[in-house]
C-alpha atoms as a PDB file:
ATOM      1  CA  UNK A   1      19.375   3.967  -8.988  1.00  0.00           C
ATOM      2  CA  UNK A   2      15.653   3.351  -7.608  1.00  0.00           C
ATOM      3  CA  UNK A   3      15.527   1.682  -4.503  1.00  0.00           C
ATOM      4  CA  UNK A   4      13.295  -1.116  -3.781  1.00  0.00           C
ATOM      5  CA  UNK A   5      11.273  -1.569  -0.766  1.00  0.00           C
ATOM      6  CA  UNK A   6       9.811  -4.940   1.057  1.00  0.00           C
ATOM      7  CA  UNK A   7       6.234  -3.817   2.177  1.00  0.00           C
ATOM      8  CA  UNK A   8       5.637  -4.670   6.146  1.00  0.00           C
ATOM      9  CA  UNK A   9       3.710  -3.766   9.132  1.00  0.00           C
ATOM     10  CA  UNK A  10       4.996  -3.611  12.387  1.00  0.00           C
ATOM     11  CA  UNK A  11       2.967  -3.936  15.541  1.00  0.00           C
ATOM     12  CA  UNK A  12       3.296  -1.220  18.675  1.00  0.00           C
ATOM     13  CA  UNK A  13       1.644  -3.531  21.090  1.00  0.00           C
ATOM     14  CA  UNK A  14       0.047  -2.386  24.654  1.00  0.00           C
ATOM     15  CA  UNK A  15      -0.535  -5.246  26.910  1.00  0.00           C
ATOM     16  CA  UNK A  16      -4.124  -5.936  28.102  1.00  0.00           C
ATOM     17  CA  UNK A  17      -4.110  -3.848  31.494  1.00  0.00           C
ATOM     18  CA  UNK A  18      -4.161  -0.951  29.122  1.00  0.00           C
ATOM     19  CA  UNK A  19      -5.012   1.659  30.128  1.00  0.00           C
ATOM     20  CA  UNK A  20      -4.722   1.321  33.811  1.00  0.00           C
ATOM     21  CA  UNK A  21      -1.076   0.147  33.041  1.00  0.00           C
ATOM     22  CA  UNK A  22       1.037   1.833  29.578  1.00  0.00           C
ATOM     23  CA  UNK A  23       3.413  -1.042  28.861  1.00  0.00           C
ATOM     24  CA  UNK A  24       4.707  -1.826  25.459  1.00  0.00           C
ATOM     25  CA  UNK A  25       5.962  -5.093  23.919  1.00  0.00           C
ATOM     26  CA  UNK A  26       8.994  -5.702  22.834  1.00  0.00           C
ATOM     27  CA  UNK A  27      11.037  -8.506  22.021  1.00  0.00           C
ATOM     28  CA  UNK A  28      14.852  -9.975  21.538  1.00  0.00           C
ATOM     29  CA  UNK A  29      15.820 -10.668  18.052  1.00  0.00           C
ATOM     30  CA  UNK A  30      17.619 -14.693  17.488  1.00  0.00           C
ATOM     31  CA  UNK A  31      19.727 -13.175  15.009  1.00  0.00           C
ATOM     32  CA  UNK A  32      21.615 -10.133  15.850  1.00  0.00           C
ATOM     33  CA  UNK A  33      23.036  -9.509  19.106  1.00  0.00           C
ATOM     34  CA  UNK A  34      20.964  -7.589  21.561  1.00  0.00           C
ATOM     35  CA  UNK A  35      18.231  -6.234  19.599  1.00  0.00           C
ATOM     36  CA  UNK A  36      15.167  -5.473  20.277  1.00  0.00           C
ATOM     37  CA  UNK A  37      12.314  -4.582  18.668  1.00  0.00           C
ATOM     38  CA  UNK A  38       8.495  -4.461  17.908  1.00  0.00           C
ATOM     39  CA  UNK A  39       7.254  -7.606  15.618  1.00  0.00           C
ATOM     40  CA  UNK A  40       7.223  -6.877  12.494  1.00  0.00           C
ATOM     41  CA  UNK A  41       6.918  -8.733   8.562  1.00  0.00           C
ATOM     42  CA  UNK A  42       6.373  -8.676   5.064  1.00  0.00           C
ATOM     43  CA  UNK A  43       3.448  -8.760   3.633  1.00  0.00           C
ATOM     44  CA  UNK A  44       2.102 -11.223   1.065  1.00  0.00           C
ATOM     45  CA  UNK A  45       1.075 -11.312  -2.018  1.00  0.00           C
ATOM     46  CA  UNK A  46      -2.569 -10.363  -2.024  1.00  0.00           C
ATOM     47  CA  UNK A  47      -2.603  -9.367   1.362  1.00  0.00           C
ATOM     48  CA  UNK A  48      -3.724  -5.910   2.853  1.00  0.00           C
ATOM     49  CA  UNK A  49      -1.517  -4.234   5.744  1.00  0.00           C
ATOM     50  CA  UNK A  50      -4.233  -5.473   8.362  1.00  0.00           C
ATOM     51  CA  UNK A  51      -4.237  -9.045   7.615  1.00  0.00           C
ATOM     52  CA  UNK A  52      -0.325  -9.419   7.008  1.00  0.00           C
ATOM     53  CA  UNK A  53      -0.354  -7.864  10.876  1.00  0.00           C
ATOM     54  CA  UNK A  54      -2.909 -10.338  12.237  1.00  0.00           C
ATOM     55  CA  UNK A  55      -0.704 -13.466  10.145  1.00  0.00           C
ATOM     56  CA  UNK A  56       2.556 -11.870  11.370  1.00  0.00           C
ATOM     57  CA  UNK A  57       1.317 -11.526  14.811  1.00  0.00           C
ATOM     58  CA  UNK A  58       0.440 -14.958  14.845  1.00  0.00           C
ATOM     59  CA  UNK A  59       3.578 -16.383  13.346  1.00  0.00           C
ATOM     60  CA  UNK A  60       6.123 -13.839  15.877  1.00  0.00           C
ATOM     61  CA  UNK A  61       4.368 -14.155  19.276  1.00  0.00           C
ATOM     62  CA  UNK A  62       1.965 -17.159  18.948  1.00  0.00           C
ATOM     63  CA  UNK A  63      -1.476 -15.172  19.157  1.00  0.00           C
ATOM     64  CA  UNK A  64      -3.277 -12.189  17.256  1.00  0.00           C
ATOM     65  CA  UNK A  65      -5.720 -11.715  19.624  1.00  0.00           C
ATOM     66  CA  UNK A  66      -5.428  -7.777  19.072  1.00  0.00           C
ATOM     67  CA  UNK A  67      -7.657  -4.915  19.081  1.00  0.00           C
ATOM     68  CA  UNK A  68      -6.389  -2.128  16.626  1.00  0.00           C
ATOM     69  CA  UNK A  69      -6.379   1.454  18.077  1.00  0.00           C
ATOM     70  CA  UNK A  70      -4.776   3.416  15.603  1.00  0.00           C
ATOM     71  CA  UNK A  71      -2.094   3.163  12.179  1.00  0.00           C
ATOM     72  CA  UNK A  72       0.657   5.476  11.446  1.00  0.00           C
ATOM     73  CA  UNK A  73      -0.696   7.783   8.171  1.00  0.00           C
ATOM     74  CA  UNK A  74       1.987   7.701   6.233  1.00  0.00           C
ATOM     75  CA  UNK A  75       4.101   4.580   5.217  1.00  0.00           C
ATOM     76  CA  UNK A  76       7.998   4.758   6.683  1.00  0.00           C
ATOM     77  CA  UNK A  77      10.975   3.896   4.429  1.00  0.00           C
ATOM     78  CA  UNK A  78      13.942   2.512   5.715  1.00  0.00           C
ATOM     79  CA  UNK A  79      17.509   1.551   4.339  1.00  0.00           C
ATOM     80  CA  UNK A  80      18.742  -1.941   5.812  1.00  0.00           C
ATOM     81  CA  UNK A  81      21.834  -1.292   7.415  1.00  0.00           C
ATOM     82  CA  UNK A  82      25.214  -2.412   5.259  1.00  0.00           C
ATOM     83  CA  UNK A  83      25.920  -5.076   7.515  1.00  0.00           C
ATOM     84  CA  UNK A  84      22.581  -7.664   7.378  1.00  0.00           C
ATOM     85  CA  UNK A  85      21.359  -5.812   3.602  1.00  0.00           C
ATOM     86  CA  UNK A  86      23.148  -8.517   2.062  1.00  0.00           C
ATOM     87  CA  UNK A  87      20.211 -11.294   3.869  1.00  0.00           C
ATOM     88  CA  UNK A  88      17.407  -8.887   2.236  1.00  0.00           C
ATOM     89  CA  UNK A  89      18.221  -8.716  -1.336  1.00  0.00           C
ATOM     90  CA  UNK A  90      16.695  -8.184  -3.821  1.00  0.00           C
ATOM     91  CA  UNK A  91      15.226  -5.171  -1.532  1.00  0.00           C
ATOM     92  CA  UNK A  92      17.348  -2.150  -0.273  1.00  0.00           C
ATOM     93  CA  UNK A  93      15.162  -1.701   2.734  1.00  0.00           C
ATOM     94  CA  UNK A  94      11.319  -1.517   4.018  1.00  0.00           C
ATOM     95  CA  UNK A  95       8.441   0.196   3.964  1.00  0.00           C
ATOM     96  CA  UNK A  96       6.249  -0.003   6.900  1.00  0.00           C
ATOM     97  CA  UNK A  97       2.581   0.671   8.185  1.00  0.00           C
ATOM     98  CA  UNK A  98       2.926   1.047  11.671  1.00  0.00           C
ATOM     99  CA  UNK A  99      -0.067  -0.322  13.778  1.00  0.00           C
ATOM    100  CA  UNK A 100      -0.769   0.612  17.656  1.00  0.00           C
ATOM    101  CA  UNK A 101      -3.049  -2.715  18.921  1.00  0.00           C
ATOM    102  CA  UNK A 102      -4.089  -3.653  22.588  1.00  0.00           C
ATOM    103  CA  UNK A 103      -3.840  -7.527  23.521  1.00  0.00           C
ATOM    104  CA  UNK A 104      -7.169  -8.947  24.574  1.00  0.00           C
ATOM    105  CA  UNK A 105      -7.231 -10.164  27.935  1.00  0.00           C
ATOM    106  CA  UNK A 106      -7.567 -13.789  26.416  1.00  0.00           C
ATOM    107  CA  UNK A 107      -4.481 -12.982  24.327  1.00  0.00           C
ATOM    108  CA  UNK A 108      -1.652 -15.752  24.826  1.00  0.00           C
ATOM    109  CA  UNK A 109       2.006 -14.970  24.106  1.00  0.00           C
ATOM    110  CA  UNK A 110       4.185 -17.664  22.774  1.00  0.00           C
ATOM    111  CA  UNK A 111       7.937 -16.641  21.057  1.00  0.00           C
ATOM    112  CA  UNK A 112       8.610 -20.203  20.987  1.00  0.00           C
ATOM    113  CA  UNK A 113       6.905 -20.706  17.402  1.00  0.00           C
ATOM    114  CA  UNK A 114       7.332 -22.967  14.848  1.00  0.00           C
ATOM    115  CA  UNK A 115      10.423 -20.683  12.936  1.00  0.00           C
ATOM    116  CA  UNK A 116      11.045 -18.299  16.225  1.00  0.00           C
ATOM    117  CA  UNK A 117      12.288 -15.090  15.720  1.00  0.00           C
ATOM    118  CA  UNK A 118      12.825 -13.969  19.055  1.00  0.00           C
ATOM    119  CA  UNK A 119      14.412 -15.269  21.992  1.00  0.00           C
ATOM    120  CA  UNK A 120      12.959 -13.405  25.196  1.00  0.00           C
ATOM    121  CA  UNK A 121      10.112 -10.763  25.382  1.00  0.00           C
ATOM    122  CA  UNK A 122       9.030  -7.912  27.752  1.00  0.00           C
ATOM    123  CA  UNK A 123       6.343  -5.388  28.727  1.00  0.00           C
ATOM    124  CA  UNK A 124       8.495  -2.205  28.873  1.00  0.00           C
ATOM    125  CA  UNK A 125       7.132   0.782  30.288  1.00  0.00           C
ATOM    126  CA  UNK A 126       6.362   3.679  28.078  1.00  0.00           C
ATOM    127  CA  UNK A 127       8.963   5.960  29.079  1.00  0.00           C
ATOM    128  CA  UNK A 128      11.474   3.266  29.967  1.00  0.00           C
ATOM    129  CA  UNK A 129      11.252   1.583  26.159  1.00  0.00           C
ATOM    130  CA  UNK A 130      14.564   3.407  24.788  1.00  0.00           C
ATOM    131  CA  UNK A 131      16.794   1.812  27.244  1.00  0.00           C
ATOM    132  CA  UNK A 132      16.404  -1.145  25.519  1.00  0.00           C
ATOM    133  CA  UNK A 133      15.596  -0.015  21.977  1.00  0.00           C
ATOM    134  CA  UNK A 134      19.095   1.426  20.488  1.00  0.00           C
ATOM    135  CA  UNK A 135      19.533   0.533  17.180  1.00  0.00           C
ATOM    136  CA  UNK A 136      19.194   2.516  13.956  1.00  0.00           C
ATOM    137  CA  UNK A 137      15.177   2.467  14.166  1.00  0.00           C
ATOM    138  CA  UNK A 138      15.191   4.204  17.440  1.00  0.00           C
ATOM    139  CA  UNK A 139      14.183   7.413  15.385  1.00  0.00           C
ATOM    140  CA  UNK A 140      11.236   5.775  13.695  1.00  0.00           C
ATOM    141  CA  UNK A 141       9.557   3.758  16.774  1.00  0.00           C
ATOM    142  CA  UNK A 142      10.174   7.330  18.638  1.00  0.00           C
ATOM    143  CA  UNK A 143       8.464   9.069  15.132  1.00  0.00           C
ATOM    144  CA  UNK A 144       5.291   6.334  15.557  1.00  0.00           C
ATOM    145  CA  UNK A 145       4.504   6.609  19.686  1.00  0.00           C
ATOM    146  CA  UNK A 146       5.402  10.523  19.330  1.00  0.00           C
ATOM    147  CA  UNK A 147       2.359  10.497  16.925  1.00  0.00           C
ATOM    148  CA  UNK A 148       0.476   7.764  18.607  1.00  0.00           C
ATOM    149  CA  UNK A 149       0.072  10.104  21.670  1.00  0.00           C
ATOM    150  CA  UNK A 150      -0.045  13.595  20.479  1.00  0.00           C
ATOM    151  CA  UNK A 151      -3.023  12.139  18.365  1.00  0.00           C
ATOM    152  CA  UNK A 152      -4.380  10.704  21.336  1.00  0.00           C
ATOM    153  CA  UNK A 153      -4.822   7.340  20.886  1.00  0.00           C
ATOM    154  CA  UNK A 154      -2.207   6.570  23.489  1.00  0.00           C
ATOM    155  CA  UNK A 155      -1.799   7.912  26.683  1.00  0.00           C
ATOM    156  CA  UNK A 156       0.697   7.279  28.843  1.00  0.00           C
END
């Protein structure tokens, strides 16, 4: 059987005192018990991987007031895990661009949107990220900053 795969983008975000300061965004799902994880959405019909980031960006954390540093090469598959697939069909999983962006120092967060997806946020420091990120895409955000610093475009 072929699986089929939801194209998305997902956004490694460094706040705007980068890079005197390396901290990373990440935010507390609504719907599954403490999860967290980088925003992150489908993309449209007719839209390319940078402007489904800006439109997600805006819709997630209220602003996309971003400068892009880098993208992952390669798009990253993922199965949905058996217990929330069900919410996702017709698709079996993802596949994701992964984008590294900076805030802009006029950038102004805001989870409380319209349909909000998350219900607290944080600035996590680089090496402190995986003590809150521990659920089966641990492996992939540590594939993406693993890349996103040994290609130097982030050092922390």
């Amino acid at each position: 059987m072929n699986k089929r795969y939801r194209p998305n983008v997902s956004a490694v975000i460094l706040s705007s005192e980068y890079p005197k300061k390396c901290e990373i965004f990440i935010a507390k799902r609504i719907d599954m018990k403490d999860i967290w994880q980088f925003p992150q959405g489908g993309i449209d019909q007719g839209e390319n991987p940078q402007e489904a980031l800006k439109r997600e960006l805006k819709e997630e954390i209220g602003t996309n007031a971003i400068e892009i540093l880098a993208q992952y090469p390669q798009w990253i598959n993922y199965d949905f895990p058996s217990s929330v697939a069900h919410k996702f069909y017709p698709f079996d999983g993802q596949s994701q661009k992964y984008f590294l962006v900076r805030l802009k120092s006029n950038a102004l967060i805001n989870i409380a949107t319209p349909v909000p997806e998350f219900s607290e946020y944080a600035f996590v420091e680089f090496d402190k990220i995986f003590d809150r990120i521990k659920h089966f895409k641990k492996p992939i955000y540590k594939q993406v900053l693993d890349y996103f610093k040994k290609e130097g475009f982030l050092s922390c």
